[in-house]
N, C-alpha and C. Protein backbone atom coordinates (compact mmCIF):
# COMPACT_ATOMS: atom_id res chain seq x y z
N UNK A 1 19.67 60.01 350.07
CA UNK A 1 20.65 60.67 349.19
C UNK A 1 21.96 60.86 349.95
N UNK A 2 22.67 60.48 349.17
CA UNK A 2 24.08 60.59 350.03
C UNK A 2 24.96 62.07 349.45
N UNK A 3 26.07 62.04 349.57
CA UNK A 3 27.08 63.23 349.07
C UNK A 3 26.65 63.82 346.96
N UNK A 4 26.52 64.83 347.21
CA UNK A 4 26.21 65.15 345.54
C UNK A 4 27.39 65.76 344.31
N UNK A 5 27.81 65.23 343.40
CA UNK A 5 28.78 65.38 342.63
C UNK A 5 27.88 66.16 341.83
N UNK A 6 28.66 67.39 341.50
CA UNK A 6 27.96 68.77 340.34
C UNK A 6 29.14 68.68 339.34
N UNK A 7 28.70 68.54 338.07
CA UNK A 7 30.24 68.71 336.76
C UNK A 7 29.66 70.36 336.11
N UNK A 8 30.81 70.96 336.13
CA UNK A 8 30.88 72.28 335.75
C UNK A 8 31.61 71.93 334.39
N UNK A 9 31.26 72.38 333.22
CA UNK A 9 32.45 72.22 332.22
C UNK A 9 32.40 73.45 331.20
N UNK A 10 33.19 73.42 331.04
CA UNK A 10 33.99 74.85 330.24
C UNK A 10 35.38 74.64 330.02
N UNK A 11 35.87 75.63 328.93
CA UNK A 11 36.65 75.81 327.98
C UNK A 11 37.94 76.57 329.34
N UNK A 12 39.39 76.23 328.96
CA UNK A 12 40.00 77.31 330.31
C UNK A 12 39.54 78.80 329.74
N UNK A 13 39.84 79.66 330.77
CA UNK A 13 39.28 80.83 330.84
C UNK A 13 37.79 81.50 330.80
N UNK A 14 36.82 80.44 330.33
CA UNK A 14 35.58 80.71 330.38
C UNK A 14 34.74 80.98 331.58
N UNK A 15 35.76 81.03 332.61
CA UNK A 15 34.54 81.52 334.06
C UNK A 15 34.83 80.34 334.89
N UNK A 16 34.80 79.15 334.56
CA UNK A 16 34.39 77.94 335.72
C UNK A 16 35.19 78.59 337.17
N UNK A 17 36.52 79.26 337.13
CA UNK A 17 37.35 79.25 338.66
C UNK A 17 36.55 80.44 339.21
N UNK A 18 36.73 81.65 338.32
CA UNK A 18 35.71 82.42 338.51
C UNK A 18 34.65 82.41 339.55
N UNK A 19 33.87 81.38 338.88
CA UNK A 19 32.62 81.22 339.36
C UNK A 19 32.79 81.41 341.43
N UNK A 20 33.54 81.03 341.67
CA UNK A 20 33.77 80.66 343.02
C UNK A 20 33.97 82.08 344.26
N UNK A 21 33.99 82.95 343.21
CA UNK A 21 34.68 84.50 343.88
C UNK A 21 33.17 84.74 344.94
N UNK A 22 31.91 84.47 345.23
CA UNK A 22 31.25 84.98 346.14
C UNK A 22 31.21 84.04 347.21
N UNK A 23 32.05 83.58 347.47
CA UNK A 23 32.30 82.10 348.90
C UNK A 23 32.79 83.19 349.51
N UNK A 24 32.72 82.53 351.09
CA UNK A 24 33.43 82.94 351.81
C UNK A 24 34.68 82.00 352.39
N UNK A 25 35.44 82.80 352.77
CA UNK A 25 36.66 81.39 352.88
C UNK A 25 36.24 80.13 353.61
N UNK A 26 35.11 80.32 354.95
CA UNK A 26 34.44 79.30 355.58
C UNK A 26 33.57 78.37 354.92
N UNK A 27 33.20 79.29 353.63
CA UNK A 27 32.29 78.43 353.14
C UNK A 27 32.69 77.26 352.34
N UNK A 28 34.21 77.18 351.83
CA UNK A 28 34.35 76.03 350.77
C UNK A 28 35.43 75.73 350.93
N UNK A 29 36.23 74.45 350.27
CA UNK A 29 37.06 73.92 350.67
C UNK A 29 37.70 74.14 348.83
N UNK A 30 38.69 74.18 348.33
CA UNK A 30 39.39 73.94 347.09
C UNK A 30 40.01 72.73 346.72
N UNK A 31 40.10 71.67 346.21
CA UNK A 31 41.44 70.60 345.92
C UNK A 31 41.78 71.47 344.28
N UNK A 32 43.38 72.17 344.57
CA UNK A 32 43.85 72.94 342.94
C UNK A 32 44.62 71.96 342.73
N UNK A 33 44.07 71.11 341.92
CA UNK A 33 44.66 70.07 341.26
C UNK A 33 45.75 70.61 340.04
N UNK A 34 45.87 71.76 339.33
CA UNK A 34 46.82 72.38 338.59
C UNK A 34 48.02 73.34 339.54
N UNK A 35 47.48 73.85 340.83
CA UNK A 35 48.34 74.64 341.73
C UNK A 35 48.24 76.31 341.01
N UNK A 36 46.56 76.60 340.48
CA UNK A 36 46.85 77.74 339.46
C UNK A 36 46.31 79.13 340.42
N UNK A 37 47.16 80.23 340.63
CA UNK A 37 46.49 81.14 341.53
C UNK A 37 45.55 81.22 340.80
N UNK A 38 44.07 81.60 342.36
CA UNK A 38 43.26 82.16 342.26
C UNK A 38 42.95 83.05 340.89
N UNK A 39 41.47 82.91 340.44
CA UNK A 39 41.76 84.45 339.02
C UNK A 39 40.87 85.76 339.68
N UNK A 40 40.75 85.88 341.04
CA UNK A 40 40.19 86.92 341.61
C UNK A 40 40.80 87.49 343.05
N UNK A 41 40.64 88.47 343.73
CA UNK A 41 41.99 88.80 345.17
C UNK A 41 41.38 87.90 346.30
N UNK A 42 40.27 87.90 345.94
CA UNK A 42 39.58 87.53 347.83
C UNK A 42 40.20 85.85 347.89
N UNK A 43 40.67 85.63 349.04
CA UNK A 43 41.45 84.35 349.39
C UNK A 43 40.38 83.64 350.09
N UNK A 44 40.59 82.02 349.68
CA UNK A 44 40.06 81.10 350.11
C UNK A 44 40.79 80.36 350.37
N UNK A 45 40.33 78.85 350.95
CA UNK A 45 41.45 77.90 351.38
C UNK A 45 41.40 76.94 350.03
N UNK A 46 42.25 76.65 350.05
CA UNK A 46 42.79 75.54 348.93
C UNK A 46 44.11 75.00 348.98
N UNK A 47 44.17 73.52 348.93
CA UNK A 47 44.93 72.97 348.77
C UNK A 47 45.53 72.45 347.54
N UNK A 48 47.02 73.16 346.98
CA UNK A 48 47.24 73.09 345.36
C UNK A 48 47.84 71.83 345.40
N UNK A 49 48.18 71.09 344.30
CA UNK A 49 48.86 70.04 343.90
C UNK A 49 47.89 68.74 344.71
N UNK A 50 46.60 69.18 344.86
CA UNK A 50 45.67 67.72 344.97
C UNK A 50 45.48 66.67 344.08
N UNK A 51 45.93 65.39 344.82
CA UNK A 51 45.72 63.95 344.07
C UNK A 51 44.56 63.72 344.74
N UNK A 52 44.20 62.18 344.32
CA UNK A 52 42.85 61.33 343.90
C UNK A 52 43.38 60.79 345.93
N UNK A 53 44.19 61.15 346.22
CA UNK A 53 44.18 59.92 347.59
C UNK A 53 44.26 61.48 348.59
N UNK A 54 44.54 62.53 347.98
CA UNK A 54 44.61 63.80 349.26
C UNK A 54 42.94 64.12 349.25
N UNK A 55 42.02 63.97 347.68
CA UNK A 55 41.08 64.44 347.92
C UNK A 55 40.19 63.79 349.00
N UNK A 56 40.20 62.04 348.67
CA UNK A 56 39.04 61.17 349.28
C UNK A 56 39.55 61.21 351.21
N UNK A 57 40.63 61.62 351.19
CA UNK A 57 41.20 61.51 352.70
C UNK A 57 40.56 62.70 352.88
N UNK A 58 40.63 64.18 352.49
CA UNK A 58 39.63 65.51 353.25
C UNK A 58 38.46 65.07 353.19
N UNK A 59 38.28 64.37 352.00
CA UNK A 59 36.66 64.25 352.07
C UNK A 59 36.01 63.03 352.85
N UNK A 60 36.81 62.02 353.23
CA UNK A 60 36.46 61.42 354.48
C UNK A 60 35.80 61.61 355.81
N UNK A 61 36.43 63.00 355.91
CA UNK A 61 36.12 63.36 357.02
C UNK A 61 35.77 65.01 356.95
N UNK A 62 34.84 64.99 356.25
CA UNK A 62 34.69 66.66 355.92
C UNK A 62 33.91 66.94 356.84
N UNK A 63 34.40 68.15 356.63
CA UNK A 63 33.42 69.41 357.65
C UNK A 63 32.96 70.48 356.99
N UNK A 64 33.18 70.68 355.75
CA UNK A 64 32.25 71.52 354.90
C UNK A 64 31.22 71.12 354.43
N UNK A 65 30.29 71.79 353.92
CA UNK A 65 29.23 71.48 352.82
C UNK A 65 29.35 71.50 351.47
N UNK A 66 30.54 72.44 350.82
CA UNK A 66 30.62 72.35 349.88
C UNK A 66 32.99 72.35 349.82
N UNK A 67 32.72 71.51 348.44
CA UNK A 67 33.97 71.47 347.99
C UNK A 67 34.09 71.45 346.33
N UNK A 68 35.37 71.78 346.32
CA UNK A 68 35.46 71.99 344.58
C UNK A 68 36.36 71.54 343.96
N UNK A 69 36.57 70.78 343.38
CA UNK A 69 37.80 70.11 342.60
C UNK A 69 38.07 71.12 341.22
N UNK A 70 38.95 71.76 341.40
CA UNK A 70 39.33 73.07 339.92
C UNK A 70 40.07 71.90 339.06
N UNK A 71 40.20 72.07 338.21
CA UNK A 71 40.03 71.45 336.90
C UNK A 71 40.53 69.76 337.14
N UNK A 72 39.45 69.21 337.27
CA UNK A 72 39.18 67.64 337.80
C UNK A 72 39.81 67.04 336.50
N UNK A 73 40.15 67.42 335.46
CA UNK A 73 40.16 66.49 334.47
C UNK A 73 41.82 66.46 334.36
N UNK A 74 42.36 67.52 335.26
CA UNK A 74 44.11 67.15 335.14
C UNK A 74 44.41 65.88 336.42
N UNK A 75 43.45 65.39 337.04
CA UNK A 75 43.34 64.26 337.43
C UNK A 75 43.78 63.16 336.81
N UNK A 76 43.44 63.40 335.59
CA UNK A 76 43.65 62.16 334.17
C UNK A 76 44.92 62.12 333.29
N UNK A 77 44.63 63.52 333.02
CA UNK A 77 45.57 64.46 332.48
C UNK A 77 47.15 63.84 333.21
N UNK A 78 47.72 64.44 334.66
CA UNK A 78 48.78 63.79 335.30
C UNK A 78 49.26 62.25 335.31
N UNK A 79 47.92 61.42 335.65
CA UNK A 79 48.21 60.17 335.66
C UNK A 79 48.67 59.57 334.35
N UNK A 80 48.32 60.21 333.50
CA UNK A 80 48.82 59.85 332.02
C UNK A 80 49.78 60.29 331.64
N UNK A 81 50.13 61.75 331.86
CA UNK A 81 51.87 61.78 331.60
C UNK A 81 52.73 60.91 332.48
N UNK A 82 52.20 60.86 334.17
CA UNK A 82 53.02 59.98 334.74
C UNK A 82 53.25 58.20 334.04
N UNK A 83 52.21 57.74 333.83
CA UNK A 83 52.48 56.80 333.19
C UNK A 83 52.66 56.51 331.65
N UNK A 84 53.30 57.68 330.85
CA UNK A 84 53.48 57.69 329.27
C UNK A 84 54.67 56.71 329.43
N UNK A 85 55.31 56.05 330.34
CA UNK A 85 56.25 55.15 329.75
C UNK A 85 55.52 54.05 329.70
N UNK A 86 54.70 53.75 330.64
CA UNK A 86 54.46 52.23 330.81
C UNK A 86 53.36 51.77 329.88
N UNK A 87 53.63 50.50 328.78
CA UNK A 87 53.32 50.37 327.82
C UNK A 87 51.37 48.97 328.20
N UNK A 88 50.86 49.01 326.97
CA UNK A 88 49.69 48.03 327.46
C UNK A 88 48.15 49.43 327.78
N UNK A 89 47.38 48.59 327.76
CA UNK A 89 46.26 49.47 327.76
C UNK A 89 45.55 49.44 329.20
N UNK A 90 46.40 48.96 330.13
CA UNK A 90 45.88 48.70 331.46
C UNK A 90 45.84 49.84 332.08
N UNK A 91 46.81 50.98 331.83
CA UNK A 91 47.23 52.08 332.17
C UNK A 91 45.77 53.00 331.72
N UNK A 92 45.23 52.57 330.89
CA UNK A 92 43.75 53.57 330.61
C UNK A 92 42.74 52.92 331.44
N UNK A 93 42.58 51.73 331.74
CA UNK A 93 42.07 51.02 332.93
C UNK A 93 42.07 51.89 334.03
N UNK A 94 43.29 51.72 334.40
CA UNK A 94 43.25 52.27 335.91
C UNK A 94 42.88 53.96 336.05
N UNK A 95 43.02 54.68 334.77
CA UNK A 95 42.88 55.78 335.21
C UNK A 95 41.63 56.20 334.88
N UNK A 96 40.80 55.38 334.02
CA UNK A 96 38.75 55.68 334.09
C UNK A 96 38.57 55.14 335.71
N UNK A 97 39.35 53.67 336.56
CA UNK A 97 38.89 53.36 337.59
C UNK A 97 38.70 54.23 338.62
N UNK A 98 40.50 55.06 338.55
CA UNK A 98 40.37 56.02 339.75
C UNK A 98 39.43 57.05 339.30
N UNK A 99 39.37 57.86 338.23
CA UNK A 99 38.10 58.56 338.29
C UNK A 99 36.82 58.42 338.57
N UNK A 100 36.29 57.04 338.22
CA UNK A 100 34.85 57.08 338.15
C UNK A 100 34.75 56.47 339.95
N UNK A 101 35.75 55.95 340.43
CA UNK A 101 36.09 56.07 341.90
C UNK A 101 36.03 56.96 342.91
N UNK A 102 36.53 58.33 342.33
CA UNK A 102 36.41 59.57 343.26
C UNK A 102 34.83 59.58 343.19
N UNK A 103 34.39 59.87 341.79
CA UNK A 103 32.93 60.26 341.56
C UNK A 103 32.17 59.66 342.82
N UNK A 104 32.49 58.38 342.55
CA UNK A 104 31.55 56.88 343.84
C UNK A 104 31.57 57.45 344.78
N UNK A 105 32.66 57.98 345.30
CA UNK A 105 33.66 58.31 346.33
C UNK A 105 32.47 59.28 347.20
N UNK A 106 32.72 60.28 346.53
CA UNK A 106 31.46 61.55 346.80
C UNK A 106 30.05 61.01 347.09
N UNK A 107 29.40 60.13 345.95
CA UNK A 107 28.06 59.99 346.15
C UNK A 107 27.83 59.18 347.57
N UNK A 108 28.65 58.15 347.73
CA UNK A 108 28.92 57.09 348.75
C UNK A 108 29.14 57.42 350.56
N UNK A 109 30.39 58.41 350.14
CA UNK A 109 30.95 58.07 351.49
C UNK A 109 30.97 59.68 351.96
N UNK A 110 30.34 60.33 351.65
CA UNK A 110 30.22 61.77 351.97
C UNK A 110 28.84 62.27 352.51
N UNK A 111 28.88 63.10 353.40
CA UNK A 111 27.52 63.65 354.04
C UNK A 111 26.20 63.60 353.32
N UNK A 112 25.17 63.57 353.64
CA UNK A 112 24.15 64.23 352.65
C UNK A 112 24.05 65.32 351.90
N UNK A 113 24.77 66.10 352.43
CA UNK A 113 24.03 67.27 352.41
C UNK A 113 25.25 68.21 351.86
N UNK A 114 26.23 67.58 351.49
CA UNK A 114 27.99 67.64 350.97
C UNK A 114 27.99 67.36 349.17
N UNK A 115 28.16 68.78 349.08
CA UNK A 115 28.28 68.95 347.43
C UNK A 115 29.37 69.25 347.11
N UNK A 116 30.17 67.92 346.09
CA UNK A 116 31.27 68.63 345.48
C UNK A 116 31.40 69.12 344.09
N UNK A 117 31.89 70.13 343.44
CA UNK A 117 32.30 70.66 342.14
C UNK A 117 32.88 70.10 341.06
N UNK A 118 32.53 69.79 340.60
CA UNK A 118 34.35 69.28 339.49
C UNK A 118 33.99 70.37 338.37
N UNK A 119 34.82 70.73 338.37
CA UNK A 119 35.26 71.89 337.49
C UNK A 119 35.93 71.53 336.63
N UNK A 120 35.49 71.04 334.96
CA UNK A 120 36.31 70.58 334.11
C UNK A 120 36.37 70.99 332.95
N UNK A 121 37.38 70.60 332.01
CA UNK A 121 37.48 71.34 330.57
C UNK A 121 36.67 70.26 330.21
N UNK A 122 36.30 70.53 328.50
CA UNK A 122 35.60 70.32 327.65
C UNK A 122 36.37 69.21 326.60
N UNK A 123 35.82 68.81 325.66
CA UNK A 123 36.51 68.67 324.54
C UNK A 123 35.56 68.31 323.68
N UNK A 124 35.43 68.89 321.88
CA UNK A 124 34.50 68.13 321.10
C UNK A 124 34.43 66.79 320.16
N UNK A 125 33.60 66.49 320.10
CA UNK A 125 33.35 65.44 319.48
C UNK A 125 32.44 65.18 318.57
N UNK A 126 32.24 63.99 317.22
CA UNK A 126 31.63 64.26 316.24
C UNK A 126 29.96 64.34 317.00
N UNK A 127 29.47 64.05 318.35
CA UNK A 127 28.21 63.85 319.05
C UNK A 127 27.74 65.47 319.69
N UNK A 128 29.25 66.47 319.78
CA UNK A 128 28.99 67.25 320.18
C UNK A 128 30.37 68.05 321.52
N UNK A 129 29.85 68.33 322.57
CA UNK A 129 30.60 68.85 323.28
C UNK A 129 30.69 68.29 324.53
N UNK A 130 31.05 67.88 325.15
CA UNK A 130 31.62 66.81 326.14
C UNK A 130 32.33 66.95 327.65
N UNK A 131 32.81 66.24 328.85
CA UNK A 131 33.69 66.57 329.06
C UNK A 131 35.04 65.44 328.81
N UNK A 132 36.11 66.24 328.94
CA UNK A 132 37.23 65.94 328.88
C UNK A 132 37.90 64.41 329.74
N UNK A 133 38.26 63.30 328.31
CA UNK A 133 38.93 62.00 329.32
C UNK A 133 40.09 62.10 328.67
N UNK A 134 40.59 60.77 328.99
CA UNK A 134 41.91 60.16 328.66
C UNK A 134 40.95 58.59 328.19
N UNK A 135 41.88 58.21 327.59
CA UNK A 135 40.97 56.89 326.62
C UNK A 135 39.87 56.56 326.08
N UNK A 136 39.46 55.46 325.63
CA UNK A 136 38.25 55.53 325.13
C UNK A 136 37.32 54.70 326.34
N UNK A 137 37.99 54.02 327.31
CA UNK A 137 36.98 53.39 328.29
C UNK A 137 36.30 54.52 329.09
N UNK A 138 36.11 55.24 329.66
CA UNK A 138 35.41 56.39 330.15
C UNK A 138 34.08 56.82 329.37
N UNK A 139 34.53 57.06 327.70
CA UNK A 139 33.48 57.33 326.69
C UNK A 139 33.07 56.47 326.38
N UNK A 140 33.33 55.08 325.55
CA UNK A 140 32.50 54.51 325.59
C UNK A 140 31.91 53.02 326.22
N UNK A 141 32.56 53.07 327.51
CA UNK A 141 31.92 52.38 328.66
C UNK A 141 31.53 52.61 329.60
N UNK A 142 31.69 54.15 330.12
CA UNK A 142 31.11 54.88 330.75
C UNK A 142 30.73 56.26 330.60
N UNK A 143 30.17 57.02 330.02
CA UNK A 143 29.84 58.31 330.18
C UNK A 143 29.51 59.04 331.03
N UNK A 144 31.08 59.86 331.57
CA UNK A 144 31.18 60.49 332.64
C UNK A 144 30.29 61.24 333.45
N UNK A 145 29.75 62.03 332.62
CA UNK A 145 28.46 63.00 332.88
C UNK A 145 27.15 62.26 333.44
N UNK A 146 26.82 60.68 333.17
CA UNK A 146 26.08 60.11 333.40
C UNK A 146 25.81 60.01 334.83
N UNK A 147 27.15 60.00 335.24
CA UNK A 147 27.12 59.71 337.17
C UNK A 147 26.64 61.37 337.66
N UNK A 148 26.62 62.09 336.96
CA UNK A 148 25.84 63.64 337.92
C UNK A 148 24.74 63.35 337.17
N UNK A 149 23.77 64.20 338.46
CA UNK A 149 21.96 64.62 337.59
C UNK A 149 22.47 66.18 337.40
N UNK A 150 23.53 66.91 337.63
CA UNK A 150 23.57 67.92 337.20
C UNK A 150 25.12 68.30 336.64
N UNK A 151 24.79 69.02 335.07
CA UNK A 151 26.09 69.07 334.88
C UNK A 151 25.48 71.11 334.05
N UNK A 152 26.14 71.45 334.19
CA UNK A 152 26.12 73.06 333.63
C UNK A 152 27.41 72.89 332.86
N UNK A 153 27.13 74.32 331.57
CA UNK A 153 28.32 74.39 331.32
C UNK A 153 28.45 76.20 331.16
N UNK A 154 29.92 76.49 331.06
CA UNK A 154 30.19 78.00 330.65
C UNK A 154 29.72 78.30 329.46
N UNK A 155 29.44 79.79 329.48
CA UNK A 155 28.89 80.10 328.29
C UNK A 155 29.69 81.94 328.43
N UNK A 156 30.02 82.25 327.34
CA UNK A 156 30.77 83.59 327.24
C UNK A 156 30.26 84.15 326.13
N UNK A 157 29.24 85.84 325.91
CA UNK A 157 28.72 86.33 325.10
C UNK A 157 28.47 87.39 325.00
N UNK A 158 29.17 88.72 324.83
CA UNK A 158 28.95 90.34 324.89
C UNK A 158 29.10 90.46 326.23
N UNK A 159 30.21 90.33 326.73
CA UNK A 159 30.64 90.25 327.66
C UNK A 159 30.56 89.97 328.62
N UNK A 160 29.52 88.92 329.22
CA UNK A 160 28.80 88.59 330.10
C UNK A 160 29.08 86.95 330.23
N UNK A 161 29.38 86.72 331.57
CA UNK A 161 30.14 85.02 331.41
C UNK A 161 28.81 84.26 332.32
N UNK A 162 28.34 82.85 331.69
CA UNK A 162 27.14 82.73 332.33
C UNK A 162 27.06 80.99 332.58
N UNK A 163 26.46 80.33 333.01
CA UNK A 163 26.42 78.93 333.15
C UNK A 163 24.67 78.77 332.20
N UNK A 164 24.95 77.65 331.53
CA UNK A 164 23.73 77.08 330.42
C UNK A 164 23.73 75.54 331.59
N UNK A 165 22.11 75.54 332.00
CA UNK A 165 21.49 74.23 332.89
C UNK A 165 21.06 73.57 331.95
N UNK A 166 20.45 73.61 330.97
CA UNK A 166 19.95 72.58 329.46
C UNK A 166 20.74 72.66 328.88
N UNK A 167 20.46 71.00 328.29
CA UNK A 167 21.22 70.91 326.96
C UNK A 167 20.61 71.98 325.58
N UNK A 168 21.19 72.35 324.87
CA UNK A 168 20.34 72.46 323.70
C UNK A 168 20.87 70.99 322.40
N UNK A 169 21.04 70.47 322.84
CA UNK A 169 21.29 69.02 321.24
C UNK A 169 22.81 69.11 321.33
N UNK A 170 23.51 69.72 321.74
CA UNK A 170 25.05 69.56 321.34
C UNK A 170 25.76 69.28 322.30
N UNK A 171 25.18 69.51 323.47
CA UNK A 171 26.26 69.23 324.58
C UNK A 171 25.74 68.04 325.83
N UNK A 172 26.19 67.65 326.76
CA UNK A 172 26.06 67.00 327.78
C UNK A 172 25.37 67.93 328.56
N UNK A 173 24.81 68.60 328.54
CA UNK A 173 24.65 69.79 329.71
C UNK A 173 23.21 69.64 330.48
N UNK A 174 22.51 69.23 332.10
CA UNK A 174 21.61 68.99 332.40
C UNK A 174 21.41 69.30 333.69
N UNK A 175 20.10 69.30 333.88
CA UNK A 175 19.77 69.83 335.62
C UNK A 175 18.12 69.41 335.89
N UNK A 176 17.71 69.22 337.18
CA UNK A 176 16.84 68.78 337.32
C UNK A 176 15.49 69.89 337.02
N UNK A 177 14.27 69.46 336.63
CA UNK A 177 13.48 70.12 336.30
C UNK A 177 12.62 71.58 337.15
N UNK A 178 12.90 72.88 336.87
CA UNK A 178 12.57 73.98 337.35
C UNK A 178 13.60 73.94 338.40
N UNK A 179 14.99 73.81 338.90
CA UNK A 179 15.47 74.23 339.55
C UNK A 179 16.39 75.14 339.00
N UNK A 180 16.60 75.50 338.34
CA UNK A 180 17.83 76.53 337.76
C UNK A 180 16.41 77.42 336.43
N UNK A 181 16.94 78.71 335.76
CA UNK A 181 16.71 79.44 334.83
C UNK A 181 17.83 78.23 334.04
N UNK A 182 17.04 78.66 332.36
CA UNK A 182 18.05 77.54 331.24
C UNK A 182 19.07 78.75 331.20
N UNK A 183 19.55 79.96 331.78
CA UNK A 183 20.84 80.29 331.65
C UNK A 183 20.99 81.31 332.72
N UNK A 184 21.80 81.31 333.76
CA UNK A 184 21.91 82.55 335.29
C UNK A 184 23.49 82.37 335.42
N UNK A 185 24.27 83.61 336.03
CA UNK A 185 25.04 84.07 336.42
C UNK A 185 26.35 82.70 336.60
N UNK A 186 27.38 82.96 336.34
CA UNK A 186 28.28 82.17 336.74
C UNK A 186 28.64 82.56 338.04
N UNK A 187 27.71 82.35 338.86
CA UNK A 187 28.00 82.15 340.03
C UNK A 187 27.96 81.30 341.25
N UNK A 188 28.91 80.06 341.47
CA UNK A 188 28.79 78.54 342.15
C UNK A 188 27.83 79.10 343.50
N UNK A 189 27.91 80.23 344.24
CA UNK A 189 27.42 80.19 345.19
C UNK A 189 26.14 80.41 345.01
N UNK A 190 25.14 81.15 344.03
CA UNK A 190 24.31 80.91 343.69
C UNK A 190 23.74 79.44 343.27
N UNK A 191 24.38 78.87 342.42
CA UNK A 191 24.00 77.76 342.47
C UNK A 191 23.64 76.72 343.22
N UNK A 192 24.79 76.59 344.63
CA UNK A 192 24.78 76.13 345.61
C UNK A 192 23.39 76.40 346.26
N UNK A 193 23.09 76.94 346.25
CA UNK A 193 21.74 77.63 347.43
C UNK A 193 20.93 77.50 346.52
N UNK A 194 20.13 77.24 344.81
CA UNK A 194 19.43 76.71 344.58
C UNK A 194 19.30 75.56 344.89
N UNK A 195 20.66 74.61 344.89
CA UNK A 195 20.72 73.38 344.56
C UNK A 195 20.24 72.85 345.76
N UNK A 196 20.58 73.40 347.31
CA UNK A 196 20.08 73.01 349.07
C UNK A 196 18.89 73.44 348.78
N UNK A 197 17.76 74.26 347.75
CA UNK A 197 16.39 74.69 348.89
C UNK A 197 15.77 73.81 347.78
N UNK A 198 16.63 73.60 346.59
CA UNK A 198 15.62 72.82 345.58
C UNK A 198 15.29 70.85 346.50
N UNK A 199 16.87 70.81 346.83
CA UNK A 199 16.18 69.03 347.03
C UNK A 199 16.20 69.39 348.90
N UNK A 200 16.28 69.90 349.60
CA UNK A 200 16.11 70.45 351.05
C UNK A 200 17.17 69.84 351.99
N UNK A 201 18.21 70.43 351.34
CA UNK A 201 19.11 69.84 351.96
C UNK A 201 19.41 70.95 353.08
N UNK A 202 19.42 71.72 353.36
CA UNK A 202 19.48 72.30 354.57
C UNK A 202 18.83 72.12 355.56
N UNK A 203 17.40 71.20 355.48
CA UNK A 203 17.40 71.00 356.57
C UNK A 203 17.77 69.17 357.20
């Protein structure tokens, strides 16, 4: 097993940045691909205004165990306003390539034992609830979610903000069998430490 890609997806404000408030600054690395402060006081490291070539260069040579890409899907998002002039459908080409590239990127060329986050919005569809692309090559020539065995999503309800590990029929949402409760705490660092004692990656 090489480096492990986790998709977090939720709605903005539903918890996903959140989730991150019980790290310790040693413990994780940030790429803020939006540049959005923190939504809690305790400081971590993060690097705002991360592209697709700042992430795979830290993660080349990482020294953490865990990293988090905050909202991975303005990845797509940027490259597409940057290229709203240039006309032709090649421009949706390249930007499912570089994504489903980083994804590779992680599983491939990253530690074992090196989990990264993508933290992404949502969007629906007549199949259900999803995460968030740019074109139709991503959806229907690749389904994003397909490249993680684990994808959670936010869930917000009497005031309590929580991550859902099963699908129930409407969404993309999945995790490997008995390692998570079908609904616990939005909390990544919890997760994290199921996710090392479930496949043993700590040792």
């Amino acid at each position: 097993m090489m480096g492990i890609p986790v998709m977090i997806l939720g709605e903005s404000g539903s918890g996903k940045s959140t989730s991150m408030r019980n790290f310790d600054i040693s413990e994780v690395g940030i790429f803020n691909v939006a540049s959005k402060p923190l939504p809690f006081r305790k400081k971590l490291n993060k690097v705002d205004g991360a592209t697709y070539q700042l992430i795979e260069k830290c993660l080349s040579k990482a020294k953490l165990k865990r990293y988090v890409i905050d909202d991975s899907q303005y990845l797509m998002a940027f490259e597409m306003f940057d290229k709203a002039k240039v006309t032709g459908y090649n421009k949706f080409t390249d930007m499912a390539l570089n994504f489903k590239g980083l994804i590779d990127f992680v599983i491939k060329k990253t530690p074992p034992n090196c989990i990264v986050y993508f933290l992404h919005h949502t969007q629906k569809t007549d199949l259900g609830i999803k995460a968030k692309t740019v074109g139709k090559m991503l959806d229907d020539q690749l389904t994003v979610e397909g490249l993680f065995s684990i994808v959670l999503r936010t869930k917000y309800e009497s005031g309590r903000y929580s991550f859902v590990t099963q699908t129930d029929g409407t969404d993309t949402v999945k995790s490997p069998m008995d390692m998570f409760e079908r609904e616990i705490d939005n909390d990544l660092k919890f997760v994290d430490e199921k996710i090392r004692e479930y496949w043993e990656l700590n040792k």
